[in-house]
PDB file of N, CA and C in Angstrom:
ATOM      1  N   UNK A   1      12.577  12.048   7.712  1.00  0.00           N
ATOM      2  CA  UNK A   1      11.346  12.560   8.306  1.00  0.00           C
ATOM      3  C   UNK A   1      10.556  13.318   7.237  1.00  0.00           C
ATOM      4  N   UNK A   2       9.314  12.880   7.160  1.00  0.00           N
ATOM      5  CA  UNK A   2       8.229  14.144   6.083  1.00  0.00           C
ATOM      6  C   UNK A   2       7.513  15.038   6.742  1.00  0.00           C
ATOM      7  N   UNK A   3       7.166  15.936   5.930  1.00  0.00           N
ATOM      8  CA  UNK A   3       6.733  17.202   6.055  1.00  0.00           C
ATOM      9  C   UNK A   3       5.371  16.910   7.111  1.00  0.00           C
ATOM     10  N   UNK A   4       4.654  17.849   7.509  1.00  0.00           N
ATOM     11  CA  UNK A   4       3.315  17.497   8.169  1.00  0.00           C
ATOM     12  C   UNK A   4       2.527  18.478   7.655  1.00  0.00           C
ATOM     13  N   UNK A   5       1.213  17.944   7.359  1.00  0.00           N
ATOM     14  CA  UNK A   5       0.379  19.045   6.642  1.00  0.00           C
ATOM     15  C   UNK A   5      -0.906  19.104   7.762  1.00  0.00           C
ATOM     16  N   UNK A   6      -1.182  20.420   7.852  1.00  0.00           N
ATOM     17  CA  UNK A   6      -2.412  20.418   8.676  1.00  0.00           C
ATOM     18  C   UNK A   6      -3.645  20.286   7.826  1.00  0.00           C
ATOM     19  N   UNK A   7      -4.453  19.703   8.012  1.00  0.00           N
ATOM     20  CA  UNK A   7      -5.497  18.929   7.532  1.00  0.00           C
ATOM     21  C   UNK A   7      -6.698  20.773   7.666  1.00  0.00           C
ATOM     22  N   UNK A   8      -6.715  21.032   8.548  1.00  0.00           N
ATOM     23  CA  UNK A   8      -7.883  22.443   9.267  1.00  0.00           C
ATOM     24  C   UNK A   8      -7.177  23.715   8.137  1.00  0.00           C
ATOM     25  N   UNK A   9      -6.024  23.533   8.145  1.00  0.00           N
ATOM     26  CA  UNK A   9      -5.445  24.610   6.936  1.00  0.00           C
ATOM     27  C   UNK A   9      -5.300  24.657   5.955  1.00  0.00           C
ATOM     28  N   UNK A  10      -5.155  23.191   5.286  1.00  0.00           N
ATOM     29  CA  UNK A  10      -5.006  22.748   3.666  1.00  0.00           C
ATOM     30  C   UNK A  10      -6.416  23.343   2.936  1.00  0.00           C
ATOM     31  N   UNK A  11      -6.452  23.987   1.915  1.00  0.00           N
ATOM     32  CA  UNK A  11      -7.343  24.361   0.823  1.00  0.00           C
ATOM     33  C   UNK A  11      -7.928  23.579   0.482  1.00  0.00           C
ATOM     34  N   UNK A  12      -6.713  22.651  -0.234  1.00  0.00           N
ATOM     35  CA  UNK A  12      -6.764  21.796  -1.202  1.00  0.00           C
ATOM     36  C   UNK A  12      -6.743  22.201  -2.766  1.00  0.00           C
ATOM     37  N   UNK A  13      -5.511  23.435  -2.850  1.00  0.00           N
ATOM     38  CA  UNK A  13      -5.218  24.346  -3.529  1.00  0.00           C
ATOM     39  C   UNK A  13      -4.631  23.017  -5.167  1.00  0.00           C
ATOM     40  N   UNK A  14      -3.505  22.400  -3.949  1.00  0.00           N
ATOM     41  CA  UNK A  14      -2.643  21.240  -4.634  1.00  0.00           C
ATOM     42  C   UNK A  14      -1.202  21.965  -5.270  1.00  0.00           C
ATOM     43  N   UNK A  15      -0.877  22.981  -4.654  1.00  0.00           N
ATOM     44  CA  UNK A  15       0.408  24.016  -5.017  1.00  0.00           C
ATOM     45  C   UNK A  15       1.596  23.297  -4.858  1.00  0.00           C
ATOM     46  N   UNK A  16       1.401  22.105  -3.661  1.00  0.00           N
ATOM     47  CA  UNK A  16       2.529  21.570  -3.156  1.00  0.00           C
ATOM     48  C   UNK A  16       2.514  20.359  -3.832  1.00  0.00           C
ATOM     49  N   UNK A  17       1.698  19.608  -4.356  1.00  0.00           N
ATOM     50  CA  UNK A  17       1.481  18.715  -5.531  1.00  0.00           C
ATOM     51  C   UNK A  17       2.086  19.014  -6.426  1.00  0.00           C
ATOM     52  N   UNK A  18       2.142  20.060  -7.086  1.00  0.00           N
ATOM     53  CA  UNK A  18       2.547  20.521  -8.059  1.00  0.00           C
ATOM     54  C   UNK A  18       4.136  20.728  -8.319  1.00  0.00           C
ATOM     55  N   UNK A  19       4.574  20.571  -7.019  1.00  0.00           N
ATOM     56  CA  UNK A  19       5.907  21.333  -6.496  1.00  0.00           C
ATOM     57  C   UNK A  19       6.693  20.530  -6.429  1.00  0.00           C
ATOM     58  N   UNK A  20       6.220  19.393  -5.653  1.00  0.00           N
ATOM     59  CA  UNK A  20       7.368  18.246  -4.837  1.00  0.00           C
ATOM     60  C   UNK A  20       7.823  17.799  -6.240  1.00  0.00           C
ATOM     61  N   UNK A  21       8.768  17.276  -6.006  1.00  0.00           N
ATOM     62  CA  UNK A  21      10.075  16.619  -7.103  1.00  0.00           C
ATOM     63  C   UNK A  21       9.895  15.105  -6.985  1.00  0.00           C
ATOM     64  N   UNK A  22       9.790  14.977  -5.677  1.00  0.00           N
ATOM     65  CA  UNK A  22       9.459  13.010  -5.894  1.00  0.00           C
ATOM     66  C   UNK A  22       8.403  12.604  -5.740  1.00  0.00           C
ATOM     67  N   UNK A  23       7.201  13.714  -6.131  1.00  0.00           N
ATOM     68  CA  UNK A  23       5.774  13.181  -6.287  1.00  0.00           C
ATOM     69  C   UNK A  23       5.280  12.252  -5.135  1.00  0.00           C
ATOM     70  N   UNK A  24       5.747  13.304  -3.881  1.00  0.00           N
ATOM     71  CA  UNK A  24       5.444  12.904  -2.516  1.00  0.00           C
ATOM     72  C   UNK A  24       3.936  13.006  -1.531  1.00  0.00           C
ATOM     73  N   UNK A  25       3.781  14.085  -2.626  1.00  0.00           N
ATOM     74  CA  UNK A  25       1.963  14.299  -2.083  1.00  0.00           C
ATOM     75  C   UNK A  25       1.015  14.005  -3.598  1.00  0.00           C
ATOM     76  N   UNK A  26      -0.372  13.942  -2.852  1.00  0.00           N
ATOM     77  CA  UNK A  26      -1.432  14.028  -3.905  1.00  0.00           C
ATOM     78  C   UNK A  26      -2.976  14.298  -2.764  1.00  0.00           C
ATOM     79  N   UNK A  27      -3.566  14.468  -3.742  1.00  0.00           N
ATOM     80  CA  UNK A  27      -4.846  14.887  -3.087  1.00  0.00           C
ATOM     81  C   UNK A  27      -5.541  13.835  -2.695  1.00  0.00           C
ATOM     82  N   UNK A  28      -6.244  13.703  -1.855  1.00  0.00           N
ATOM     83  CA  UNK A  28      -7.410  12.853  -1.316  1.00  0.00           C
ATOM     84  C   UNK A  28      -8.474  13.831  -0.690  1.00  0.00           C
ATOM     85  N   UNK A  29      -9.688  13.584  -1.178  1.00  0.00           N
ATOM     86  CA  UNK A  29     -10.806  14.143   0.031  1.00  0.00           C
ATOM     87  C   UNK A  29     -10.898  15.649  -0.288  1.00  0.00           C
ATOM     88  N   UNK A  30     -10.079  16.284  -1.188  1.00  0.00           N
ATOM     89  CA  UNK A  30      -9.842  17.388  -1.323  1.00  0.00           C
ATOM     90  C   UNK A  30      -8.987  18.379  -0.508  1.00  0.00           C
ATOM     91  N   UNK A  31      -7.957  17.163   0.074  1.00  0.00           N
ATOM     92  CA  UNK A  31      -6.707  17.911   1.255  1.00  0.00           C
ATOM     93  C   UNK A  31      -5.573  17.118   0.308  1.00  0.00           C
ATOM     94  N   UNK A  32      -4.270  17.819   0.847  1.00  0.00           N
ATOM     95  CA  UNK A  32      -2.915  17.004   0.885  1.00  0.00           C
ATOM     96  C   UNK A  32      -2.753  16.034   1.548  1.00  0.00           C
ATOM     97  N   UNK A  33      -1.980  15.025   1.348  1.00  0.00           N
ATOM     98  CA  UNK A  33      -1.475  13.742   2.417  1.00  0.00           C
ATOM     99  C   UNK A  33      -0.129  13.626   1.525  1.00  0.00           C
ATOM    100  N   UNK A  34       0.557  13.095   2.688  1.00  0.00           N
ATOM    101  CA  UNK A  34       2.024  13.202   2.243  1.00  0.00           C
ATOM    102  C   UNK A  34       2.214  11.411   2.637  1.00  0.00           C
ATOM    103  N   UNK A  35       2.920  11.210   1.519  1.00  0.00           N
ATOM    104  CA  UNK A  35       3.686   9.597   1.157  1.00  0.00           C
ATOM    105  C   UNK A  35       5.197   9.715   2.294  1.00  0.00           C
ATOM    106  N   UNK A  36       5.112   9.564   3.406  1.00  0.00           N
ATOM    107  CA  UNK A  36       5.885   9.486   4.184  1.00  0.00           C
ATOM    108  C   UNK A  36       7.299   9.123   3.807  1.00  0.00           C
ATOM    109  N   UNK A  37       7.289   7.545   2.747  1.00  0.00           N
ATOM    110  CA  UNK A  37       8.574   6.996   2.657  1.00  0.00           C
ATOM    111  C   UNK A  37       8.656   7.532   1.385  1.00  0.00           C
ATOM    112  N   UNK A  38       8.173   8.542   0.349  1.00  0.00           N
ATOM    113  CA  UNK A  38       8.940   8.402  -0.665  1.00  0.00           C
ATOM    114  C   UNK A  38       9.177  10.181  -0.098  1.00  0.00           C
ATOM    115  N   UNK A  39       8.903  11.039   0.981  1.00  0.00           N
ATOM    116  CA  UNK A  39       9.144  12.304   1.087  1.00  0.00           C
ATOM    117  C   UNK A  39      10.620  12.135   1.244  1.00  0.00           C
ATOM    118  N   UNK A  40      11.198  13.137   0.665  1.00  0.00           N
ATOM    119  CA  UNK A  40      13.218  13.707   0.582  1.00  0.00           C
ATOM    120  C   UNK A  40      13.660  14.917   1.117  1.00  0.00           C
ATOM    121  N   UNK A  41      11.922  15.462   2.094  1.00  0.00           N
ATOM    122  CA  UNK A  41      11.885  16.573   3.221  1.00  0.00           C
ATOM    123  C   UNK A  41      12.757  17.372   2.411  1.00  0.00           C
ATOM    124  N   UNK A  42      12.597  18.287   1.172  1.00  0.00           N
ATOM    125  CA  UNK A  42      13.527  18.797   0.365  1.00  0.00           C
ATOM    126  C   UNK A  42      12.759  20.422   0.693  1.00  0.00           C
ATOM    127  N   UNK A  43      11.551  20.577   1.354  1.00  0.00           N
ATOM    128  CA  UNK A  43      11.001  21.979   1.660  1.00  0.00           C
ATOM    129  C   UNK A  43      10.014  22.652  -0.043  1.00  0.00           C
ATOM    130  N   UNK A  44      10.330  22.108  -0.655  1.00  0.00           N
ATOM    131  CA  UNK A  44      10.004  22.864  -1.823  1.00  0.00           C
ATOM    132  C   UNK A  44       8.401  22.981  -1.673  1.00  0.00           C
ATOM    133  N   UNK A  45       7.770  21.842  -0.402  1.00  0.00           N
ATOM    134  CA  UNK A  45       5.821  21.854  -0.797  1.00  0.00           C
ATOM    135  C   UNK A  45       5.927  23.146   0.701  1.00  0.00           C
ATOM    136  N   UNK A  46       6.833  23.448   1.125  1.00  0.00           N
ATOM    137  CA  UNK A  46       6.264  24.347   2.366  1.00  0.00           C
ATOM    138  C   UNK A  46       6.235  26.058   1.980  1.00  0.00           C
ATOM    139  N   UNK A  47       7.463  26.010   0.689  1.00  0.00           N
ATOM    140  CA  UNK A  47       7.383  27.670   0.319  1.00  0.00           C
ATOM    141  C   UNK A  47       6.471  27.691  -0.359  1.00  0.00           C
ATOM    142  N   UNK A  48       5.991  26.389  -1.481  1.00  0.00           N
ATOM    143  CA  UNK A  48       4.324  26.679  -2.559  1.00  0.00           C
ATOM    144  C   UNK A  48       3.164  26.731  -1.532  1.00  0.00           C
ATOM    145  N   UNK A  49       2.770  26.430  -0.359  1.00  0.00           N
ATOM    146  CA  UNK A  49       1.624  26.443   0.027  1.00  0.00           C
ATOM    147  C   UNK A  49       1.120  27.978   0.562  1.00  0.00           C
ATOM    148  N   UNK A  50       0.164  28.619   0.143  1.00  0.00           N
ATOM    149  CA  UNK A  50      -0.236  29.767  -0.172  1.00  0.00           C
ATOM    150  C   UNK A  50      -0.750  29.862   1.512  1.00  0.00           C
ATOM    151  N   UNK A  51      -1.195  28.992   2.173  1.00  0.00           N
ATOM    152  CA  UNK A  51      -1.976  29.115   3.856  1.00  0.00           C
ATOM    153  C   UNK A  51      -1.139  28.915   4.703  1.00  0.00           C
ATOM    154  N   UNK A  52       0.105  28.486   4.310  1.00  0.00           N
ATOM    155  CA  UNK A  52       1.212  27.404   5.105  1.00  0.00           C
ATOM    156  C   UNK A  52       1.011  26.595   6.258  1.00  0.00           C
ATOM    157  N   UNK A  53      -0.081  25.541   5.440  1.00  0.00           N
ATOM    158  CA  UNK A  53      -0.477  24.560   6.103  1.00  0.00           C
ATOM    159  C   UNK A  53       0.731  23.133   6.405  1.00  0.00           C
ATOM    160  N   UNK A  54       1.622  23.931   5.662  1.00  0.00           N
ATOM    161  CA  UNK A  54       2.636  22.615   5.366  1.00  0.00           C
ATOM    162  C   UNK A  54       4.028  22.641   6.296  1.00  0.00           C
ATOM    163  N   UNK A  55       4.655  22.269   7.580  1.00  0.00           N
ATOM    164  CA  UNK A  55       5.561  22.221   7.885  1.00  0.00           C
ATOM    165  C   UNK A  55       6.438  21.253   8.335  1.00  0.00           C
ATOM    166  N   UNK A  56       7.937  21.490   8.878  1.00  0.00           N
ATOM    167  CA  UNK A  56       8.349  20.254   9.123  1.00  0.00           C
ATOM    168  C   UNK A  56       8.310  19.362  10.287  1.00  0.00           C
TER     169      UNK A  56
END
């Protein structure tokens, strides 16, 4: 299962971009979107996000 990012809360800081290990998110539009099948739900993009737009 991957993470869920709220779209109304994301910055679009990219903290959790920065974070993930299997290069599971990237920016679009100036929000996060998360790559569903390559996420390893490992938590590491939910403690970087500064709004905690990011949960499981």
């Amino acid at each position: 299962m991957a993470v869920k990012i709220d779209k109304d809360l994301c910055t679009g800081c990219g903290a959790c971009v920065d974070t993930c290990p299997v290069n599971a998110l990237e920016m679009k539009d100036d929000k996060s979107v998360v790559d569903e099948d390559t996420c390893i739900d490992c938590g590491a993009c939910i403690s970087s996000c500064p709004v905690e737009a990011i949960s499981e």
